[in-house]
N, C-alpha and C. Protein backbone atom coordinates (compact mmCIF):
# COMPACT_ATOMS: atom_id res chain seq x y z
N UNK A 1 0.81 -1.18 0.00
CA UNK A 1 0.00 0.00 0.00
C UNK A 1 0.86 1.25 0.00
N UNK A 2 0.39 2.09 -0.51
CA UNK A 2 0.78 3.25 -0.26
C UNK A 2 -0.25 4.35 -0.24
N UNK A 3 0.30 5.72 -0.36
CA UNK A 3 -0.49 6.74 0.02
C UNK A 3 -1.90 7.10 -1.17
N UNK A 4 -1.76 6.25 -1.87
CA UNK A 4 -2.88 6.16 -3.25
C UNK A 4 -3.98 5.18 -2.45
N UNK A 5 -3.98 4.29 -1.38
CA UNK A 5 -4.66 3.76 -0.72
C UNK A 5 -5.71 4.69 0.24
N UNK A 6 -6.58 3.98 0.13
CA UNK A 6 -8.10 4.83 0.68
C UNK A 6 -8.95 3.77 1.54
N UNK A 7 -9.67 4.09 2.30
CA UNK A 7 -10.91 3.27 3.36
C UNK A 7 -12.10 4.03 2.43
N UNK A 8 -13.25 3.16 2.65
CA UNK A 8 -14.34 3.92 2.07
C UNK A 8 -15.79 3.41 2.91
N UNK A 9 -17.08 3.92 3.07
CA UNK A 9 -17.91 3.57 3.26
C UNK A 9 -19.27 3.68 2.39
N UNK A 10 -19.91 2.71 2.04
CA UNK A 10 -21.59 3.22 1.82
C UNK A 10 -22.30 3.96 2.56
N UNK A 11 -23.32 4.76 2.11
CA UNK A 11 -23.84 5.45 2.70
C UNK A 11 -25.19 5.41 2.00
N UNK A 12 -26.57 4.98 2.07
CA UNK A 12 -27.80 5.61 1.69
C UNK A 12 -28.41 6.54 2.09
N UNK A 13 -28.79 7.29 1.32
CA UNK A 13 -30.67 8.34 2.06
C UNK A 13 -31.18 8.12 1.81
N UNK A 14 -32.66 7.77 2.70
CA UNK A 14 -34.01 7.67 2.96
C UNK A 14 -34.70 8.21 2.49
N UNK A 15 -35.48 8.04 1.75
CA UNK A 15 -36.14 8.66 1.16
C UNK A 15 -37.75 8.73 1.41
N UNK A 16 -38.59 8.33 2.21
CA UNK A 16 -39.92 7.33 2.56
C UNK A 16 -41.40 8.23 1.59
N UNK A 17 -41.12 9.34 1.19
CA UNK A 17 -42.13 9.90 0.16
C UNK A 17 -42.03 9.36 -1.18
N UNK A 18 -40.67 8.94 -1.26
CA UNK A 18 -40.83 8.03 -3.03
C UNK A 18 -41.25 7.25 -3.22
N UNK A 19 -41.90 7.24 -4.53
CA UNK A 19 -43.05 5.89 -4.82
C UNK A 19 -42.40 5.07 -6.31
N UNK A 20 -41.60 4.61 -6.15
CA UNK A 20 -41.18 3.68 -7.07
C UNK A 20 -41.79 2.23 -7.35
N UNK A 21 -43.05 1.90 -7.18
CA UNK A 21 -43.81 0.63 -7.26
C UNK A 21 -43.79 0.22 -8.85
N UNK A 22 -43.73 1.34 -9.81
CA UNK A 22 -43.79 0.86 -11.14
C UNK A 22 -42.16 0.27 -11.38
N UNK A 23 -40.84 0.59 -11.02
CA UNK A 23 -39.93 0.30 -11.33
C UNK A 23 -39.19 -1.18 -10.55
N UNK A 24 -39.82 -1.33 -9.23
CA UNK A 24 -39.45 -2.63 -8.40
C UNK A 24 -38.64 -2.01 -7.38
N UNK A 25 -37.80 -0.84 -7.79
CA UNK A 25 -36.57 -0.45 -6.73
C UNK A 25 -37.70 -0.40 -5.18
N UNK A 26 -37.13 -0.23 -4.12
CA UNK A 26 -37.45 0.14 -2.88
C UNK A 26 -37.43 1.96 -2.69
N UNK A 27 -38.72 2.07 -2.43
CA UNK A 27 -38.85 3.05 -2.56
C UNK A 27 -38.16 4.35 -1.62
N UNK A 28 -37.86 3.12 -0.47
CA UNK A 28 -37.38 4.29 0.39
C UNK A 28 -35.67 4.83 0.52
N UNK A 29 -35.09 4.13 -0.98
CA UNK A 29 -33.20 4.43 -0.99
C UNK A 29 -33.57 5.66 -2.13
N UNK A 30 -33.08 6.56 -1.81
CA UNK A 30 -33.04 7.70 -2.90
C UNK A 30 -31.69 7.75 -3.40
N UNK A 31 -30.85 7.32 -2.80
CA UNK A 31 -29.35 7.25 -4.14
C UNK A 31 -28.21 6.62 -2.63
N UNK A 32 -27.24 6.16 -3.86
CA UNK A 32 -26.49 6.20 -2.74
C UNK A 32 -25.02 6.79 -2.63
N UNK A 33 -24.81 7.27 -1.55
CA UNK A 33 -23.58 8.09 -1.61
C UNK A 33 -22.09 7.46 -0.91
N UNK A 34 -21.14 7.60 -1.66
CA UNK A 34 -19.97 6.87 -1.04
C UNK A 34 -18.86 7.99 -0.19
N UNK A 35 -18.41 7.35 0.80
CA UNK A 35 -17.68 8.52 2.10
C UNK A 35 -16.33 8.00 1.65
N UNK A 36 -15.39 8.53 1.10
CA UNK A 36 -13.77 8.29 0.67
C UNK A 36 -12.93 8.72 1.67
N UNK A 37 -12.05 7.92 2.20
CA UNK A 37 -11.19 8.50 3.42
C UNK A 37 -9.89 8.41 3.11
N UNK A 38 -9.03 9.31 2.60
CA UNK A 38 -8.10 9.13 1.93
C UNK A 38 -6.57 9.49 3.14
N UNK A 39 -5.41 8.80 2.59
CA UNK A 39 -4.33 9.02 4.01
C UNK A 39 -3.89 10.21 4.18
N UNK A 40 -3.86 10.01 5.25
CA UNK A 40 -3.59 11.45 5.90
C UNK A 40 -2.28 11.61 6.00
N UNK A 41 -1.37 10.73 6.18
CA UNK A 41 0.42 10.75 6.13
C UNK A 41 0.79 10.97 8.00
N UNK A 42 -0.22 10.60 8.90
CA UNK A 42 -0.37 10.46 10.15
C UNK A 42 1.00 9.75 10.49
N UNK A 43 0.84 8.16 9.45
CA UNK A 43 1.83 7.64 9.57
C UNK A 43 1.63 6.60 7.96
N UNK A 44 2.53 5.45 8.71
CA UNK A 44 2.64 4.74 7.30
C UNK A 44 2.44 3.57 7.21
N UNK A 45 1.31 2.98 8.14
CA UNK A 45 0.73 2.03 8.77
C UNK A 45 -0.50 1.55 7.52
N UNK A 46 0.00 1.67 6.31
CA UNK A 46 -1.24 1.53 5.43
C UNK A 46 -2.01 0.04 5.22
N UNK A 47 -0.61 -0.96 5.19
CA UNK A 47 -1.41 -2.87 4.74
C UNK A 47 -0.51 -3.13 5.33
N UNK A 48 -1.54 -4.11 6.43
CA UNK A 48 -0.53 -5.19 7.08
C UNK A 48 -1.45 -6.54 7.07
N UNK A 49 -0.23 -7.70 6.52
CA UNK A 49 -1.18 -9.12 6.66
C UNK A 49 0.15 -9.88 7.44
N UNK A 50 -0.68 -10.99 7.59
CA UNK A 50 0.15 -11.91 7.82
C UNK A 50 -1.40 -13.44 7.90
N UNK A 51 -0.95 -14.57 8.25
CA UNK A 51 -2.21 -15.51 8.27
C UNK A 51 -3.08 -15.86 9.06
N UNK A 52 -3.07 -14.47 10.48
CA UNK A 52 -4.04 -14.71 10.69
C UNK A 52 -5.08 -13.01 10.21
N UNK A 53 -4.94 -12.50 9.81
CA UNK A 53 -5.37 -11.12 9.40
C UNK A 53 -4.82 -10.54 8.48
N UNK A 54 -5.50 -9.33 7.92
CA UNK A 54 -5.52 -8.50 6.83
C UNK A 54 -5.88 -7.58 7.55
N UNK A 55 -5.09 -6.49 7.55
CA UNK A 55 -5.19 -5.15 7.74
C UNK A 55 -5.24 -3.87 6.91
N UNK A 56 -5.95 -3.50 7.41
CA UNK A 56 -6.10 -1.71 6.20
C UNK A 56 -6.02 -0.86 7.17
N UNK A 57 -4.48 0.03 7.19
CA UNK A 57 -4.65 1.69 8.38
C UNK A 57 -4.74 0.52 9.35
N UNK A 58 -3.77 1.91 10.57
CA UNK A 58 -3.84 1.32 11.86
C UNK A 58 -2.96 2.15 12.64
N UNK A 59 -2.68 2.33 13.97
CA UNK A 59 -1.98 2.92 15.21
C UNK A 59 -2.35 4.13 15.13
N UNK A 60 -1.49 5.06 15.93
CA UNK A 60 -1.51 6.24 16.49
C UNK A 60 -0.73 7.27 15.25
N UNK A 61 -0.84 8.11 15.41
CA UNK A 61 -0.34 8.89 14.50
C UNK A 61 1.29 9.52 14.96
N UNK A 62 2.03 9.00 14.25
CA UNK A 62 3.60 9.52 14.63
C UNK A 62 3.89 10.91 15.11
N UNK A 63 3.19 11.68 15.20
CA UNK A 63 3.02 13.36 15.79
C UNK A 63 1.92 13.02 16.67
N UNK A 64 2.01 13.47 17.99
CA UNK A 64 0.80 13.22 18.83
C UNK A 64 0.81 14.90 18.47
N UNK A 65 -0.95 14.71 18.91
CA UNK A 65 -1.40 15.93 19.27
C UNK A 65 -2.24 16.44 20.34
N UNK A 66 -1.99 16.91 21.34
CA UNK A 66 -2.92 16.86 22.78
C UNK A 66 -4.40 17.19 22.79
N UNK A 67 -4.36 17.69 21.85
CA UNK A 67 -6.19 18.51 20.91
C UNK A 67 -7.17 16.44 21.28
N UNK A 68 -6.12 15.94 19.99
CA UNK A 68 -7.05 14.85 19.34
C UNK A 68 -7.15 13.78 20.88
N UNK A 69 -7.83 12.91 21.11
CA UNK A 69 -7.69 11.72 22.45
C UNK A 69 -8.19 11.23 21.81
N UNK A 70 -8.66 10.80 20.80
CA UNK A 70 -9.11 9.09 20.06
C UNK A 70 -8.42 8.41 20.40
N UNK A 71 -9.04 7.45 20.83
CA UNK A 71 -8.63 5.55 21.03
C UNK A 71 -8.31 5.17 19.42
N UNK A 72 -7.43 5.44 18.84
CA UNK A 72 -6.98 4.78 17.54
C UNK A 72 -6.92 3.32 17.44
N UNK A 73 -7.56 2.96 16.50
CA UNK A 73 -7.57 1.56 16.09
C UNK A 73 -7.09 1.00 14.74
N UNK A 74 -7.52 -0.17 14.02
CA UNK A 74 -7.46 -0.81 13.01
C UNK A 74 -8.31 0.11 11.68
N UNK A 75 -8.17 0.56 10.79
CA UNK A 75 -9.58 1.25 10.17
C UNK A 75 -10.11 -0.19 9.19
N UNK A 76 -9.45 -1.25 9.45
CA UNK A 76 -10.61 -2.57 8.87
C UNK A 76 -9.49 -3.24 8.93
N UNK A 77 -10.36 -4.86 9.70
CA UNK A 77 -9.14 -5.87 9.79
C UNK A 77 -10.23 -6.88 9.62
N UNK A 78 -9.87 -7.86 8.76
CA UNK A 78 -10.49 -8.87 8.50
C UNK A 78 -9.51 -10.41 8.99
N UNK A 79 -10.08 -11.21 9.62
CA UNK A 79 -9.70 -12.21 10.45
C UNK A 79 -8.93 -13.70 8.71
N UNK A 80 -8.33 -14.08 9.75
CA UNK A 80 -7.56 -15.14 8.53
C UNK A 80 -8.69 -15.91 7.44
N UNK A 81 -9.92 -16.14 8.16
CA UNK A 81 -10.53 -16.96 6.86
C UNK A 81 -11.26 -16.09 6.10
N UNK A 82 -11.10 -14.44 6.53
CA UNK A 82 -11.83 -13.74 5.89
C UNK A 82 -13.37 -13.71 6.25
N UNK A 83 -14.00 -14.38 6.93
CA UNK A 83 -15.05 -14.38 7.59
C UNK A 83 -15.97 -13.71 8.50
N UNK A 84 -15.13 -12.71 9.64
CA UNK A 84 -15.60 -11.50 10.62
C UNK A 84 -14.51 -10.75 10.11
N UNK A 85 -14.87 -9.70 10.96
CA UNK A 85 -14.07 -7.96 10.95
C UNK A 85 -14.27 -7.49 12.07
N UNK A 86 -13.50 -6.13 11.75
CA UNK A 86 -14.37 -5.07 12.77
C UNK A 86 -13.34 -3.75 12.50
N UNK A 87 -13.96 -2.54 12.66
CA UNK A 87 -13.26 -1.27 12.35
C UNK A 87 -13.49 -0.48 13.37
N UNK A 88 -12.45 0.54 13.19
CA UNK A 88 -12.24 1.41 14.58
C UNK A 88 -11.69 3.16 13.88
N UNK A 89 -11.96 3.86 15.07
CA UNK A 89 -11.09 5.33 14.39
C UNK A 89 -9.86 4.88 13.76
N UNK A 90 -9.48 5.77 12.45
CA UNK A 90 -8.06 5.16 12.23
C UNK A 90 -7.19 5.91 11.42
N UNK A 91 -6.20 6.73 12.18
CA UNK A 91 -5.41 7.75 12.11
C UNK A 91 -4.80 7.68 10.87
N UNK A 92 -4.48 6.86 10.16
CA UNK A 92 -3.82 6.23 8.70
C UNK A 92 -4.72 7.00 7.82
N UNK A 93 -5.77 6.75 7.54
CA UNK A 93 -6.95 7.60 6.81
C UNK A 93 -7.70 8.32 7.34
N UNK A 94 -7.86 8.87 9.02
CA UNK A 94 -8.36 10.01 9.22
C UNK A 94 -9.71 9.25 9.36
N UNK A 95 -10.68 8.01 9.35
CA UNK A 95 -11.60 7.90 9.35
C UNK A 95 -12.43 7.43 10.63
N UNK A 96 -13.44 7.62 10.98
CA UNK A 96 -14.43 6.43 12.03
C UNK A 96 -14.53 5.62 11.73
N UNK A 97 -15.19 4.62 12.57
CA UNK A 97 -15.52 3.47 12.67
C UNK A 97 -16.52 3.34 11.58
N UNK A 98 -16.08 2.29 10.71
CA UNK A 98 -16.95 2.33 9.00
C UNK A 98 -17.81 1.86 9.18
N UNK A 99 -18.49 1.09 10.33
CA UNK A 99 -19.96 0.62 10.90
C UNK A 99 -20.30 1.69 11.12
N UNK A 100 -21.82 1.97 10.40
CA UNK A 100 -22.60 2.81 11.16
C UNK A 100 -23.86 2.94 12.56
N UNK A 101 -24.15 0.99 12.91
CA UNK A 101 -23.95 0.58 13.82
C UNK A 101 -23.51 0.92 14.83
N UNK A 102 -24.60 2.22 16.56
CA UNK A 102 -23.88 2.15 17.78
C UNK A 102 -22.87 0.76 18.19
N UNK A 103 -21.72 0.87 18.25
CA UNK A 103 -21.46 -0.21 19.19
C UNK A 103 -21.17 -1.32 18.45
N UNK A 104 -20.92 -1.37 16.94
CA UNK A 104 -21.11 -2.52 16.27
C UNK A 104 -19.63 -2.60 15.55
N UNK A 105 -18.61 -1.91 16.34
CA UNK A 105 -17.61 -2.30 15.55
C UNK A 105 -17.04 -3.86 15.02
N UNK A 106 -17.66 -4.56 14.85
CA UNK A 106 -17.10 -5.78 15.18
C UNK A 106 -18.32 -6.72 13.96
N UNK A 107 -18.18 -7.16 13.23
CA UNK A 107 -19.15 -7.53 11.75
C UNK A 107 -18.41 -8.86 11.52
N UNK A 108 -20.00 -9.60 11.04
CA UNK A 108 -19.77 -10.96 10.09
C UNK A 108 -19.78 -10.40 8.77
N UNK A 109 -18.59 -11.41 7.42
CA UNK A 109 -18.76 -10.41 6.30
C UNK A 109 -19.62 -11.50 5.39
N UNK A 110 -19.96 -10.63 4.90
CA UNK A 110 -20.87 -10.80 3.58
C UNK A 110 -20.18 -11.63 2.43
N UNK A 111 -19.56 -10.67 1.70
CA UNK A 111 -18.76 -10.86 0.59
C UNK A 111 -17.70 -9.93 0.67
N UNK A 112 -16.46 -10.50 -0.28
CA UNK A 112 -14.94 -10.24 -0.09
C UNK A 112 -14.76 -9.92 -1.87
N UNK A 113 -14.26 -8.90 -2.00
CA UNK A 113 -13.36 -8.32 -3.64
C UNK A 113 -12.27 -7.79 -3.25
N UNK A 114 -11.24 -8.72 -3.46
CA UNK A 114 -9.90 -8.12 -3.42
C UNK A 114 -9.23 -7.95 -4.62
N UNK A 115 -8.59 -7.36 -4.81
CA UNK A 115 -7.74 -7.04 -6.55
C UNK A 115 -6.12 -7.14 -5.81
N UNK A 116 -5.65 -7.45 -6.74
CA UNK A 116 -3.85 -7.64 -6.55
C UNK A 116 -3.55 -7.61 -8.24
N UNK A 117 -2.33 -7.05 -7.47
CA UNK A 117 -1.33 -6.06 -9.05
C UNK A 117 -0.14 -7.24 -8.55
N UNK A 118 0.52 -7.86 -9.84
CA UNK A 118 1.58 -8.68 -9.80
C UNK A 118 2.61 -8.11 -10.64
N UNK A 119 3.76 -8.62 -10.37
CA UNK A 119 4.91 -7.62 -11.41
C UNK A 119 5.32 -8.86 -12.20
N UNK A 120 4.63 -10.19 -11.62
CA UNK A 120 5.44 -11.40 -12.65
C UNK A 120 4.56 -11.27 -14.12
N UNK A 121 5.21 -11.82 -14.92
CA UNK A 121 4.27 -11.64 -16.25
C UNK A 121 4.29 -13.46 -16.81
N UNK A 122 4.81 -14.05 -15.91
CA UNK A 122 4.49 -15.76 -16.17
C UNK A 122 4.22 -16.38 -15.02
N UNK A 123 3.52 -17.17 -15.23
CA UNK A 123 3.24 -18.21 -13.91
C UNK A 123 4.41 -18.51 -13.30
N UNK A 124 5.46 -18.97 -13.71
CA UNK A 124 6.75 -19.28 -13.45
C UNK A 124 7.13 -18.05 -12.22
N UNK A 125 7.07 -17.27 -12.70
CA UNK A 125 7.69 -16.34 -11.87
C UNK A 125 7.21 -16.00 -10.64
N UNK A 126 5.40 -16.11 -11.19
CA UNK A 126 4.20 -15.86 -10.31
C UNK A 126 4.52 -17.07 -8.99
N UNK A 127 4.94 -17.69 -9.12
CA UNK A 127 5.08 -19.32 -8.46
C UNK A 127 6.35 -19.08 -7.68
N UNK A 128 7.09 -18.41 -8.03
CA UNK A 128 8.19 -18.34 -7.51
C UNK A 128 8.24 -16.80 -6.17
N UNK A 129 7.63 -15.96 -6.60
CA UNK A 129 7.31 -14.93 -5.78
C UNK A 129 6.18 -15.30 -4.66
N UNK A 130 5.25 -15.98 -5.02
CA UNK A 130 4.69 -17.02 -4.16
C UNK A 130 5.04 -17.84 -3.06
N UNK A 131 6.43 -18.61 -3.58
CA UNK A 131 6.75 -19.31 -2.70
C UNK A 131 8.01 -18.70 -1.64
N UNK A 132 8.62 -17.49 -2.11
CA UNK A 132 9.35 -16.87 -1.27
C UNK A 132 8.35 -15.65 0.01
N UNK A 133 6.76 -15.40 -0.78
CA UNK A 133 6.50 -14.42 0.40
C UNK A 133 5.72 -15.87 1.11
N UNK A 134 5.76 -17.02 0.99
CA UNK A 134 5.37 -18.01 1.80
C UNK A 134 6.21 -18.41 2.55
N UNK A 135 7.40 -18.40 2.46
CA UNK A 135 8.75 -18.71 3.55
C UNK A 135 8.55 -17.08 4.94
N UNK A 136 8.23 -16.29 4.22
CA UNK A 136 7.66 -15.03 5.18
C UNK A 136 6.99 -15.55 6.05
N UNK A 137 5.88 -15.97 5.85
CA UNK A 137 4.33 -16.17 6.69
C UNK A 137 4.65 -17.30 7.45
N UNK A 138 5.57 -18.59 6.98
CA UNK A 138 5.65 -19.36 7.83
C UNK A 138 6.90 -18.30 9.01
N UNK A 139 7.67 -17.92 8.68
CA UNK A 139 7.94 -17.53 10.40
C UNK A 139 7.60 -16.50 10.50
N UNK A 140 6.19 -16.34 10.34
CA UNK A 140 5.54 -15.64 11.19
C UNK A 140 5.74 -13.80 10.95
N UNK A 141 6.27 -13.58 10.25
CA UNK A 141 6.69 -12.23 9.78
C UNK A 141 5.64 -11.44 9.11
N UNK A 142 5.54 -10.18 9.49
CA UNK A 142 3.99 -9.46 9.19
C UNK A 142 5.09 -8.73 7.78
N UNK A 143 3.67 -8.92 6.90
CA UNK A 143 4.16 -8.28 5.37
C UNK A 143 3.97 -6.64 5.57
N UNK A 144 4.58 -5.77 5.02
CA UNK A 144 4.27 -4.30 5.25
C UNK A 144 3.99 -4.27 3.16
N UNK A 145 3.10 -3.97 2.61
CA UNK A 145 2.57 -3.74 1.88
C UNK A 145 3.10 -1.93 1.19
C-alpha cells in the first residue's frame, strides 16, 4: 500500500415519500452516496497481513497531538478466513468506525473483492514470488505492503 490507498464507506438516504412501485426499486433508498477516506500521512501504517489477518490503516499517528484523544484503532481488519471484521477510528486515513452501527464495531462479512497487481508476467515467476513471500508467513513475519 501506499499513500494512493483509501478506506471507504456506503452510505444511503431515505427517502420514505418516493413511490417507485412501477420500477421494483425500494422506494425508500433515494441514491447512494460513497464517504472516501483518503491518508492522511499520520503515519505509514497503510497494509498489514500476515495468516491470521488483513489489515487496512492502523496505530496512532507519529506526531501526537494533545487537541485529538481518540482511542486509535485498526480502520478494517479482517480475520484469517476472511469471515468477521471489525473497524475502529483510524489515524492512517483520518476515518471512524466504517460501521454505522452504535457499538457494532465488530461484523460478520458478507462478501470479499480483493484485486492484486503482480509484477510477474508468467506463472513461473508468479510461483516463484509465491513461494518466497510463503517462507515469510511461515515464520511468522507481518508483510508491510
Amino acid at each position: 500500500g501506499s499513500g494512493e490507498s483509501f478506506l471507504w464507506r456506503s452510505n444511503y438516504d431515505i427517502d420514505e415519500s418516493r413511490d417507485d412501485s412501477c420500477t421494483g426499486e425500494d422506494p425508500r433508498i433515494s441514491k447512494s452516496k460513497v464517504e472516501v477516506f483518503s491518508w492522511t500521512g499520520a503515519n505509514r501504517n497503510v497494509q498489514m497481513s500476515n495468516l491470521q489477518r488483513l489489515i487496512v490503516g492502523g496505530g496512532e499517528p507519529e506526531i501526537k497531538d494533545s487537541k485529538n484523544s481518540n482511542s486509535w484503532g485498526f480502520g478494517i481488519t479482517l480475520d484469517g478466513d476472511l469471515s468477521h471484521g471489525s473497524s475502529n477510528c483510524c489515524a492512517t486515513f483520518g476515518s471512524p468506525c466504517l460501521s454505522k452501527l452504535p457499538g457494532r464495531e465488530f461484523f460478520h462479512v458478507a462478501n470479499v473483492e480483493l484485486w492484486a497487481f503482480t509484477p510477474a508476467s508468467t506463472i513461473e515467476q508468479a510461483e516463484k514470488l509465491e513461494a518466497a513471500r510463503e517462507l515469510l508467513y511461515k515464520q511468522n513475519t507481518f508483510i508491510f505492503a
